[in-house]
PDB file of N, CA and C in Angstrom:
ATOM      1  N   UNK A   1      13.144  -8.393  12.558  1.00  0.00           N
ATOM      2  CA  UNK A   1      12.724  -7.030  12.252  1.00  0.00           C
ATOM      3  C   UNK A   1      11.258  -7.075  11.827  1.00  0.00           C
ATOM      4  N   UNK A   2      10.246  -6.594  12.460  1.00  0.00           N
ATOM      5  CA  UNK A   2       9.079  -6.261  12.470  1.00  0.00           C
ATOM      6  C   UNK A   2       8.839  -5.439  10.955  1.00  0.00           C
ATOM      7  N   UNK A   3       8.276  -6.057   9.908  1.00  0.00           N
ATOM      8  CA  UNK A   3       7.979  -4.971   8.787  1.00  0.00           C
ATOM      9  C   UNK A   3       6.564  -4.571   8.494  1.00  0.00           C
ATOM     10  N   UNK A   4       5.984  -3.458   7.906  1.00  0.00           N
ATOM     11  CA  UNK A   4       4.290  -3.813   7.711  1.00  0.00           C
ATOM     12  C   UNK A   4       4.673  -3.185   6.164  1.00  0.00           C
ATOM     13  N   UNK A   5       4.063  -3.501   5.141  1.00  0.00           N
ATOM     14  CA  UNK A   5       3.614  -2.970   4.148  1.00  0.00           C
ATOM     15  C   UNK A   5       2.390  -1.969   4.253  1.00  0.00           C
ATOM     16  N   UNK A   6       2.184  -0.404   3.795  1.00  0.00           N
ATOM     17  CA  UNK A   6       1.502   0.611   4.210  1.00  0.00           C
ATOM     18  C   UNK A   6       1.579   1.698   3.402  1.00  0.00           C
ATOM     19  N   UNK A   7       0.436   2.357   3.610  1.00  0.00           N
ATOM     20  CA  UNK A   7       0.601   3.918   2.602  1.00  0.00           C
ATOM     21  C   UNK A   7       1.370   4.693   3.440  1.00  0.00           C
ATOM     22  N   UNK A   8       2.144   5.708   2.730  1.00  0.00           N
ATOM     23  CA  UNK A   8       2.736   6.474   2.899  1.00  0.00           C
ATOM     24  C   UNK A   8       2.319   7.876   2.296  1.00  0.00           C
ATOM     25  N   UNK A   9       2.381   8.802   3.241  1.00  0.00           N
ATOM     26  CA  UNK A   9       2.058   9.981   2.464  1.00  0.00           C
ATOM     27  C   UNK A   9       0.585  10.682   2.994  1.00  0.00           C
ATOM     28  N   UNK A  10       0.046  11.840   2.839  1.00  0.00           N
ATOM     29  CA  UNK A  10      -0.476  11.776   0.880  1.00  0.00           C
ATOM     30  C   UNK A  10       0.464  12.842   0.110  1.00  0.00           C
ATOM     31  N   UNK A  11       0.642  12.407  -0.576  1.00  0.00           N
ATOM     32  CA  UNK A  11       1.577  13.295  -1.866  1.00  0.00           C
ATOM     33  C   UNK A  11       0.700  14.196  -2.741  1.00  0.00           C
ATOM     34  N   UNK A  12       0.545  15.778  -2.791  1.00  0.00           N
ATOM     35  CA  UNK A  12      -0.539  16.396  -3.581  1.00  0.00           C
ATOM     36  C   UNK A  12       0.311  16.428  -4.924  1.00  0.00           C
ATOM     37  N   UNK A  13       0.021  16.074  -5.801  1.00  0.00           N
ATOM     38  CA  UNK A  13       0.028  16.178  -7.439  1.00  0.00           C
ATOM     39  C   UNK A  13      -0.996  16.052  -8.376  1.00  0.00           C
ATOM     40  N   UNK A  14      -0.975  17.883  -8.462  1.00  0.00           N
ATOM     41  CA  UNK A  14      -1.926  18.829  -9.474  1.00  0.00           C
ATOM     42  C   UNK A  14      -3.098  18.601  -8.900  1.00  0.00           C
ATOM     43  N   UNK A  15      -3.098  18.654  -7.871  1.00  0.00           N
ATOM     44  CA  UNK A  15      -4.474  18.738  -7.159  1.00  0.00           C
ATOM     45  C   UNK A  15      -5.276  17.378  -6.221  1.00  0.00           C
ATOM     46  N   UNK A  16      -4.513  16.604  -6.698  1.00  0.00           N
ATOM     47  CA  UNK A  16      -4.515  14.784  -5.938  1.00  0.00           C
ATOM     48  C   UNK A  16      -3.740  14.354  -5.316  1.00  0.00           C
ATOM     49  N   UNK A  17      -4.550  13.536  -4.135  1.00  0.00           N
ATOM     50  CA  UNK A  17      -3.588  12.994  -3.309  1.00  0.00           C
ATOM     51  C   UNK A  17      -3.157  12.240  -3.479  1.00  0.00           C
ATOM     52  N   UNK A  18      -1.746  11.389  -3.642  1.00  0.00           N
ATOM     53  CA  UNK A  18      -1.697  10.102  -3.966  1.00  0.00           C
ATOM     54  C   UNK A  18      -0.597   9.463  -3.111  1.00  0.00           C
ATOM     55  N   UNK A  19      -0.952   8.816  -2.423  1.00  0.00           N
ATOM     56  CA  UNK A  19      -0.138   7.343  -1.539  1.00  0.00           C
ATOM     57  C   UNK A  19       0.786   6.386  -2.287  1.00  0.00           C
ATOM     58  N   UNK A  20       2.076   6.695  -1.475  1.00  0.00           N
ATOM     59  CA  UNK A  20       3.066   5.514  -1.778  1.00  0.00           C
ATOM     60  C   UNK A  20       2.720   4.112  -1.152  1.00  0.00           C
ATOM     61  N   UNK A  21       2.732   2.682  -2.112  1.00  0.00           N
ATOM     62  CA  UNK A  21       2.925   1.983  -0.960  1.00  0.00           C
ATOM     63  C   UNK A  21       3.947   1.647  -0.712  1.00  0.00           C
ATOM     64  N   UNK A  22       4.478   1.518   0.870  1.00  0.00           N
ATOM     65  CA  UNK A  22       5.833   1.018   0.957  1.00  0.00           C
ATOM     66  C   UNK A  22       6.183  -0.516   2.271  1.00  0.00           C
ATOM     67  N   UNK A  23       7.113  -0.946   2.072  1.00  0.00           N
ATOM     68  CA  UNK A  23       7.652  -1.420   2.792  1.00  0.00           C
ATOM     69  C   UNK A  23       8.467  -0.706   4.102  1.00  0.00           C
ATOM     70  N   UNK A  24       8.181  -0.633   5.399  1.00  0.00           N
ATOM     71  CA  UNK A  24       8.814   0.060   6.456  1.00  0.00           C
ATOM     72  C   UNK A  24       8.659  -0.751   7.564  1.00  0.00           C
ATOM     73  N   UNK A  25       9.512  -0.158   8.397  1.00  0.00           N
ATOM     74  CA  UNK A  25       9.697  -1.498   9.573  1.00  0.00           C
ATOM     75  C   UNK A  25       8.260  -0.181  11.074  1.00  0.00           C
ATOM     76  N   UNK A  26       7.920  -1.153  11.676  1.00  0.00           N
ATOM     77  CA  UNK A  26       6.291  -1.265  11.679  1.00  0.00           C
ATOM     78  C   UNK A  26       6.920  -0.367  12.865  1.00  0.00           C
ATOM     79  N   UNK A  27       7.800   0.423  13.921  1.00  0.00           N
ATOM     80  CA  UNK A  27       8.023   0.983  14.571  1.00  0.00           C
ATOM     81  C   UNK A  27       7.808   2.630  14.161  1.00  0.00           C
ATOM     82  N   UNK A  28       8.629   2.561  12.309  1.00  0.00           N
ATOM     83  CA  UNK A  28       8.480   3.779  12.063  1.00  0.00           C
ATOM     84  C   UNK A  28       7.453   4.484  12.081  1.00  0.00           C
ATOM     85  N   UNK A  29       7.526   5.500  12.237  1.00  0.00           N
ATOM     86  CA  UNK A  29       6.135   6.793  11.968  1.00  0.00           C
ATOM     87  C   UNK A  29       5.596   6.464  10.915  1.00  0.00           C
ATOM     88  N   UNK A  30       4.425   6.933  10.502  1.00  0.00           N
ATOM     89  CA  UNK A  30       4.013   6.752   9.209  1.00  0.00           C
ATOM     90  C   UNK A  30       4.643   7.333   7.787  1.00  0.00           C
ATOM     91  N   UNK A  31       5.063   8.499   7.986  1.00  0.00           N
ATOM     92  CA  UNK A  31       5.939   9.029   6.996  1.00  0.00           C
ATOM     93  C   UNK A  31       7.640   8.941   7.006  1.00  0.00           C
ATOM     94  N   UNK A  32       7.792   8.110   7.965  1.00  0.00           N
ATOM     95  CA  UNK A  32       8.800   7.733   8.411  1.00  0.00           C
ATOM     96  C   UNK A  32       9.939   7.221   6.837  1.00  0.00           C
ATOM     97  N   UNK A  33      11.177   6.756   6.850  1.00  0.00           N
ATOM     98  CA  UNK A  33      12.281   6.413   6.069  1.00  0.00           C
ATOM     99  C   UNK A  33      11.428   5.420   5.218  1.00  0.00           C
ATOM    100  N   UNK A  34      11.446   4.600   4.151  1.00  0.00           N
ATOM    101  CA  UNK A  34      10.806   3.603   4.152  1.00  0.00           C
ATOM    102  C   UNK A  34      11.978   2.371   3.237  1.00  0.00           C
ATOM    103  N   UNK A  35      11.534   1.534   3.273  1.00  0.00           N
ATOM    104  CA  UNK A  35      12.905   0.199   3.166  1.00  0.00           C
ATOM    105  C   UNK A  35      12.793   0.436   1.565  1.00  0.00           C
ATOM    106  N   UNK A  36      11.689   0.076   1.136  1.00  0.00           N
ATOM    107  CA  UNK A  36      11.781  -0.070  -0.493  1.00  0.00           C
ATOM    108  C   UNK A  36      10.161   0.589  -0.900  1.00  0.00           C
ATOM    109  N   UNK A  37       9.858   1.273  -1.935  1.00  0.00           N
ATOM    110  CA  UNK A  37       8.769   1.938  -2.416  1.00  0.00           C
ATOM    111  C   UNK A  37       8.060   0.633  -3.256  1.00  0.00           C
ATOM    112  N   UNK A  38       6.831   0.045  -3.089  1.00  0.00           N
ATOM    113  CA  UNK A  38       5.962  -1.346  -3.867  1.00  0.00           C
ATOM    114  C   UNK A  38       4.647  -0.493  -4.276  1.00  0.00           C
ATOM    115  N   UNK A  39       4.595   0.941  -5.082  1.00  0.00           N
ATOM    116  CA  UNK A  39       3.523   0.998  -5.667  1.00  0.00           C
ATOM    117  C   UNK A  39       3.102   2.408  -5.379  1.00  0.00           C
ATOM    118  N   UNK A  40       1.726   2.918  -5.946  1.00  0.00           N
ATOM    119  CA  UNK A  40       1.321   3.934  -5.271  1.00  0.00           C
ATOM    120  C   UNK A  40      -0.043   3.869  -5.456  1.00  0.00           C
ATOM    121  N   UNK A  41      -0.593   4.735  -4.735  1.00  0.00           N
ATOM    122  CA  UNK A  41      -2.361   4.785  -4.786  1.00  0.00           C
ATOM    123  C   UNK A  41      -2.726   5.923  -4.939  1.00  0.00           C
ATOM    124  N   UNK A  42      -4.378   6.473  -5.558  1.00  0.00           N
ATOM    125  CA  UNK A  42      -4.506   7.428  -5.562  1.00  0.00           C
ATOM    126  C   UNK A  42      -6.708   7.324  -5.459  1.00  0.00           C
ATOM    127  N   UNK A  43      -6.672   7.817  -4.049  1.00  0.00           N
ATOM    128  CA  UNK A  43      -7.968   7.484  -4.267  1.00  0.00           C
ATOM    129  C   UNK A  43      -8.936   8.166  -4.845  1.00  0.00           C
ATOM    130  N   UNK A  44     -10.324   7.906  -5.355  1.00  0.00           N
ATOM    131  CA  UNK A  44     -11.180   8.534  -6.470  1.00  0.00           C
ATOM    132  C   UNK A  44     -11.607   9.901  -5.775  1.00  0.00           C
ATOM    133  N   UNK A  45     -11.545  10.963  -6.130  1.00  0.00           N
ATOM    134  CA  UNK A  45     -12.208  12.215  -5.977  1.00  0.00           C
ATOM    135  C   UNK A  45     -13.702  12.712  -6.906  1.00  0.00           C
ATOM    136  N   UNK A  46     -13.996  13.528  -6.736  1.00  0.00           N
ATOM    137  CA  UNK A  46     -15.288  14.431  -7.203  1.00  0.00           C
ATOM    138  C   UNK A  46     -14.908  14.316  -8.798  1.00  0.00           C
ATOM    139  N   UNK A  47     -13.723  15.074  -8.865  1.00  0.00           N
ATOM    140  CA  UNK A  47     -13.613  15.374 -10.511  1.00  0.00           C
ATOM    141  C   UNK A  47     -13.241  13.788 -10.727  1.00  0.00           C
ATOM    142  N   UNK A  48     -12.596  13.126 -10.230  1.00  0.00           N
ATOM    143  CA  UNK A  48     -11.873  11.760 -10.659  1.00  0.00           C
ATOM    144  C   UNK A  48     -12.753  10.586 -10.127  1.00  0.00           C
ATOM    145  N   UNK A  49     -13.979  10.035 -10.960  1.00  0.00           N
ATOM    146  CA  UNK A  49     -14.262   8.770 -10.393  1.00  0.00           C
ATOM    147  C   UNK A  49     -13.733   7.416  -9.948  1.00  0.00           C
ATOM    148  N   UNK A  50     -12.460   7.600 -10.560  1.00  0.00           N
ATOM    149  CA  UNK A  50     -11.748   6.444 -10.396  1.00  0.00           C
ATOM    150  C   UNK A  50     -10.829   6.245  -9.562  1.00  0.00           C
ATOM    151  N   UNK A  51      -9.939   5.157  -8.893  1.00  0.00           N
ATOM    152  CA  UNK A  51      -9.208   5.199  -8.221  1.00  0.00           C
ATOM    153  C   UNK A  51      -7.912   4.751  -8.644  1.00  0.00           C
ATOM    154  N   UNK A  52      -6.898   5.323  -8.802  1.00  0.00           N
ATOM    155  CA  UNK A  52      -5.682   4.541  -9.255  1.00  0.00           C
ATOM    156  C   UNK A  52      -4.891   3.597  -8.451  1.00  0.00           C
ATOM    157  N   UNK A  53      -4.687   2.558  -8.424  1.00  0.00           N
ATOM    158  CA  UNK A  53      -3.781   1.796  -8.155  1.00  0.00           C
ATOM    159  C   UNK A  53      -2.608   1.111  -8.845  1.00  0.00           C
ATOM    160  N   UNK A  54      -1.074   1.248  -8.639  1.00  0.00           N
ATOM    161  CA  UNK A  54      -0.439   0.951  -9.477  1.00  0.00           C
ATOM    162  C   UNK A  54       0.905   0.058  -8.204  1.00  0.00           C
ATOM    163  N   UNK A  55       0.753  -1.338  -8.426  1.00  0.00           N
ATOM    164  CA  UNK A  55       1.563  -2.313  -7.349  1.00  0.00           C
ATOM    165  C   UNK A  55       1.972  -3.413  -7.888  1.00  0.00           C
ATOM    166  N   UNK A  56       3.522  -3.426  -7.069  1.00  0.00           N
ATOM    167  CA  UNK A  56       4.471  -3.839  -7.533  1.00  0.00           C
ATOM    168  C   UNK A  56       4.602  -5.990  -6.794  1.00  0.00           C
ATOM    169  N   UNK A  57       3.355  -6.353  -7.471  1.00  0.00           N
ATOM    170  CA  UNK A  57       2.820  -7.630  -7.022  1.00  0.00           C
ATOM    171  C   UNK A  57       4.300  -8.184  -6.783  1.00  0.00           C
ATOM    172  N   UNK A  58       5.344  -8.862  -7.331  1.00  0.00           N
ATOM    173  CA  UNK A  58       6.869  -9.511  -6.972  1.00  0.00           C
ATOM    174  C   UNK A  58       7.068  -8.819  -5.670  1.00  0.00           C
ATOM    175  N   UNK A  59       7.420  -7.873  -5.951  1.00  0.00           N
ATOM    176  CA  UNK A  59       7.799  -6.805  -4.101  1.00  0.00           C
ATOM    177  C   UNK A  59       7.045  -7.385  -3.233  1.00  0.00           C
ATOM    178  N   UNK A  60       5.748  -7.419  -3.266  1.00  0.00           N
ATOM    179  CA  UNK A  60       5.128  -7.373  -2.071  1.00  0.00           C
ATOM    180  C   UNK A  60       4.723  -8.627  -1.879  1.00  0.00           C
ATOM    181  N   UNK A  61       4.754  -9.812  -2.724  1.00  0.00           N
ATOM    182  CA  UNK A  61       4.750 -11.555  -2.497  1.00  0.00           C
ATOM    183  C   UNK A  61       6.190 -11.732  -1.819  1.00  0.00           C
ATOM    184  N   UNK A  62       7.329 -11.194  -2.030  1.00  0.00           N
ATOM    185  CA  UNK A  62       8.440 -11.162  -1.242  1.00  0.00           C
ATOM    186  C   UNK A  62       8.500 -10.923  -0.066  1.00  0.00           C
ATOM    187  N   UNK A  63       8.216  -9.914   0.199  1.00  0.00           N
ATOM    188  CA  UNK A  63       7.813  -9.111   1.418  1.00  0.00           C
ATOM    189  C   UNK A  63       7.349  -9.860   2.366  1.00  0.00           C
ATOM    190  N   UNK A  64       6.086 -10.056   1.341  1.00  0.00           N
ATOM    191  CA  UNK A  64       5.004 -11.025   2.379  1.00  0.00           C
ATOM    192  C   UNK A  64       5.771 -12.428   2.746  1.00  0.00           C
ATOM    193  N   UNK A  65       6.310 -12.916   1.852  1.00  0.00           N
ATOM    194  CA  UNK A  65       6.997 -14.180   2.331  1.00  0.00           C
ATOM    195  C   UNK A  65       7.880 -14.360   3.288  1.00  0.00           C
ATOM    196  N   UNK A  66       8.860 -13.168   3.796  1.00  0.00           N
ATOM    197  CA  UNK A  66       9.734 -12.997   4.506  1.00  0.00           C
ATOM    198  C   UNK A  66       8.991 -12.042   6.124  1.00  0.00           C
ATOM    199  N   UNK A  67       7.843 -12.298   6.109  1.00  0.00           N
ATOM    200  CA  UNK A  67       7.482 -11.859   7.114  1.00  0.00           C
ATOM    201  C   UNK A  67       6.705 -10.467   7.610  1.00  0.00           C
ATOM    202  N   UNK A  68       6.373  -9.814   6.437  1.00  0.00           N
ATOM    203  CA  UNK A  68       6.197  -8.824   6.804  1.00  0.00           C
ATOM    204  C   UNK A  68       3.947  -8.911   6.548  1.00  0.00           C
ATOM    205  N   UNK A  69       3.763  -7.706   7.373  1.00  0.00           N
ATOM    206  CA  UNK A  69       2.594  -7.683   7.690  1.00  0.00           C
ATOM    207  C   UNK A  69       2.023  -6.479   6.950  1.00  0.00           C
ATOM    208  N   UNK A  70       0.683  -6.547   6.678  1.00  0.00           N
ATOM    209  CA  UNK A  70       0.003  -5.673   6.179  1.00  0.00           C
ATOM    210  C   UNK A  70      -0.789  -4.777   6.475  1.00  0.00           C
ATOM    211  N   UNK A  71      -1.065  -3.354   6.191  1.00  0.00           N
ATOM    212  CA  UNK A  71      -2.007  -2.564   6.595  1.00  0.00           C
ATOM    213  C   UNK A  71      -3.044  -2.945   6.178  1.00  0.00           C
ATOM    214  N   UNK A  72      -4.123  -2.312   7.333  1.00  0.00           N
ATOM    215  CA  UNK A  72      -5.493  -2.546   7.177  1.00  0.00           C
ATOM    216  C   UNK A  72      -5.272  -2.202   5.329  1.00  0.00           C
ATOM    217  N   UNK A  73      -5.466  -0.675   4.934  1.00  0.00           N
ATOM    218  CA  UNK A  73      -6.153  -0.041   3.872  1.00  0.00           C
ATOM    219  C   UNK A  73      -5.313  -1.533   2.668  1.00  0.00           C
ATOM    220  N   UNK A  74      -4.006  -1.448   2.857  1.00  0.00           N
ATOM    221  CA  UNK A  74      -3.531  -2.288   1.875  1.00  0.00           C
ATOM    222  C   UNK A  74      -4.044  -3.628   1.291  1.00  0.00           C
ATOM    223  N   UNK A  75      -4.530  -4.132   2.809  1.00  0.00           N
ATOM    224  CA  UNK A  75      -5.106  -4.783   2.549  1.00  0.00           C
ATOM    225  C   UNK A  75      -6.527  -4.978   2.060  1.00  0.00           C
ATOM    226  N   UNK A  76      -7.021  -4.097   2.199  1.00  0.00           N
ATOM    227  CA  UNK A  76      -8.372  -3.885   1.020  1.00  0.00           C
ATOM    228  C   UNK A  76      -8.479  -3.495  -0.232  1.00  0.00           C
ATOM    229  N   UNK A  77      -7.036  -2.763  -0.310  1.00  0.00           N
ATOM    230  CA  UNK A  77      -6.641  -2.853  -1.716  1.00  0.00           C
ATOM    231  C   UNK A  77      -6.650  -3.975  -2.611  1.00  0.00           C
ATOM    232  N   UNK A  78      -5.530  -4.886  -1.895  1.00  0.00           N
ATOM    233  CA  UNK A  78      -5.271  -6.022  -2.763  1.00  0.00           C
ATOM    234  C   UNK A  78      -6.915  -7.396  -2.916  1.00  0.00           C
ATOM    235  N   UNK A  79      -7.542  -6.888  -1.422  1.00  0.00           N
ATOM    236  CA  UNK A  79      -8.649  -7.586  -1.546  1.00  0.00           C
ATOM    237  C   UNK A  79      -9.363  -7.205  -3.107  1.00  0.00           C
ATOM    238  N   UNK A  80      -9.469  -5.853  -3.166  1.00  0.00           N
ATOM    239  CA  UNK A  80     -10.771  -5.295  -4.367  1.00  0.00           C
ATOM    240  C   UNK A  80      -9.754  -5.199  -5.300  1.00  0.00           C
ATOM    241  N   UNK A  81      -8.523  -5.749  -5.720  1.00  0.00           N
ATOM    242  CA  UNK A  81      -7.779  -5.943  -6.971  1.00  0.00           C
ATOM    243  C   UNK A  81      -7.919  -7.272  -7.328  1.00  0.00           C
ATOM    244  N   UNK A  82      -8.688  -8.218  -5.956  1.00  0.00           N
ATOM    245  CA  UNK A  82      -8.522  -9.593  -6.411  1.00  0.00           C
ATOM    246  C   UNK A  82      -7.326 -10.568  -6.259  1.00  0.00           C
ATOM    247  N   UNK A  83      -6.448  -9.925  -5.844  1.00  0.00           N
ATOM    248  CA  UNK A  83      -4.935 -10.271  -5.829  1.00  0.00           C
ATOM    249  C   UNK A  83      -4.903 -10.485  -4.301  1.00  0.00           C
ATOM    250  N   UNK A  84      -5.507 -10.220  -3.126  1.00  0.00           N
ATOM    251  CA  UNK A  84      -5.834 -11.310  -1.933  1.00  0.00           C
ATOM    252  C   UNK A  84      -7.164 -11.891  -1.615  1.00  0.00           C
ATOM    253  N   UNK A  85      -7.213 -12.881  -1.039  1.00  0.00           N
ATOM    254  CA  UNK A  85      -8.222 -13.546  -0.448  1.00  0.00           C
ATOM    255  C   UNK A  85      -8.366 -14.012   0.351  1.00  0.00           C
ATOM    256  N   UNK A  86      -9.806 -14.239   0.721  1.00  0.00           N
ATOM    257  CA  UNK A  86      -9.879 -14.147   2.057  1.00  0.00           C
ATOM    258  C   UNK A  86     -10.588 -15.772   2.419  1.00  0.00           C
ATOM    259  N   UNK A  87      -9.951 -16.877   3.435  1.00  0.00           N
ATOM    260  CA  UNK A  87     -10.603 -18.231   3.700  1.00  0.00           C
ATOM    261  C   UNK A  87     -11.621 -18.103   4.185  1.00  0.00           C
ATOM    262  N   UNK A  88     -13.055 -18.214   4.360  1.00  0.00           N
ATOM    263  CA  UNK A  88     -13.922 -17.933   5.338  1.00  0.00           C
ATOM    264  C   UNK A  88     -14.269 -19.581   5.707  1.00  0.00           C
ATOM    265  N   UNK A  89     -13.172 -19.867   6.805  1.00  0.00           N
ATOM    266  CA  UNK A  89     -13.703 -20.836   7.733  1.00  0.00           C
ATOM    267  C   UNK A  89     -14.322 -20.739   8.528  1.00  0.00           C
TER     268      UNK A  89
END
């Protein structure tokens, strides 16, 4: 079974968008069913300089271990959290 880890959404709350990340098998649509919910995002706006990120690191080292693949954005997430890296051979 083909999985990708990916945002889901955007979800408006009180005026912000904010992204689930989830686990889903890489056929589904983007807003499609999703296997298990690993977090959510919320990127920085005008009024909001900041960006929230809130991820469920165990979930998604699992995930990742059992095969599953990552979205681009996710993966720049975890890059600028520090929590992936990158070999430059």
């Amino acid at each position: 079974m083909n999985l990708v880890i990916r945002l889901k959404g955007p979800f408006n709350s009180k005026g912000a968008k904010i992204f689930k990340v989830v686990l889903i098998k890489k056929a589904k649509a983007q807003n499609g069913e999703s296997i298990s919910v690993l977090g959510s995002y919320a990127p920085a706006t005008k009024a909001q300089q900041l960006k929230y990120v809130n991820l469920n690191l165990v979930g998604i080292r699992k995930a990742l271990s059992e095969g599953a693949e990552l979205s681009q954005k996710v993966a720049k997430l975890l890059l600028d959290a520090n929590i992936l890296s990158v070999n430059k051979n």
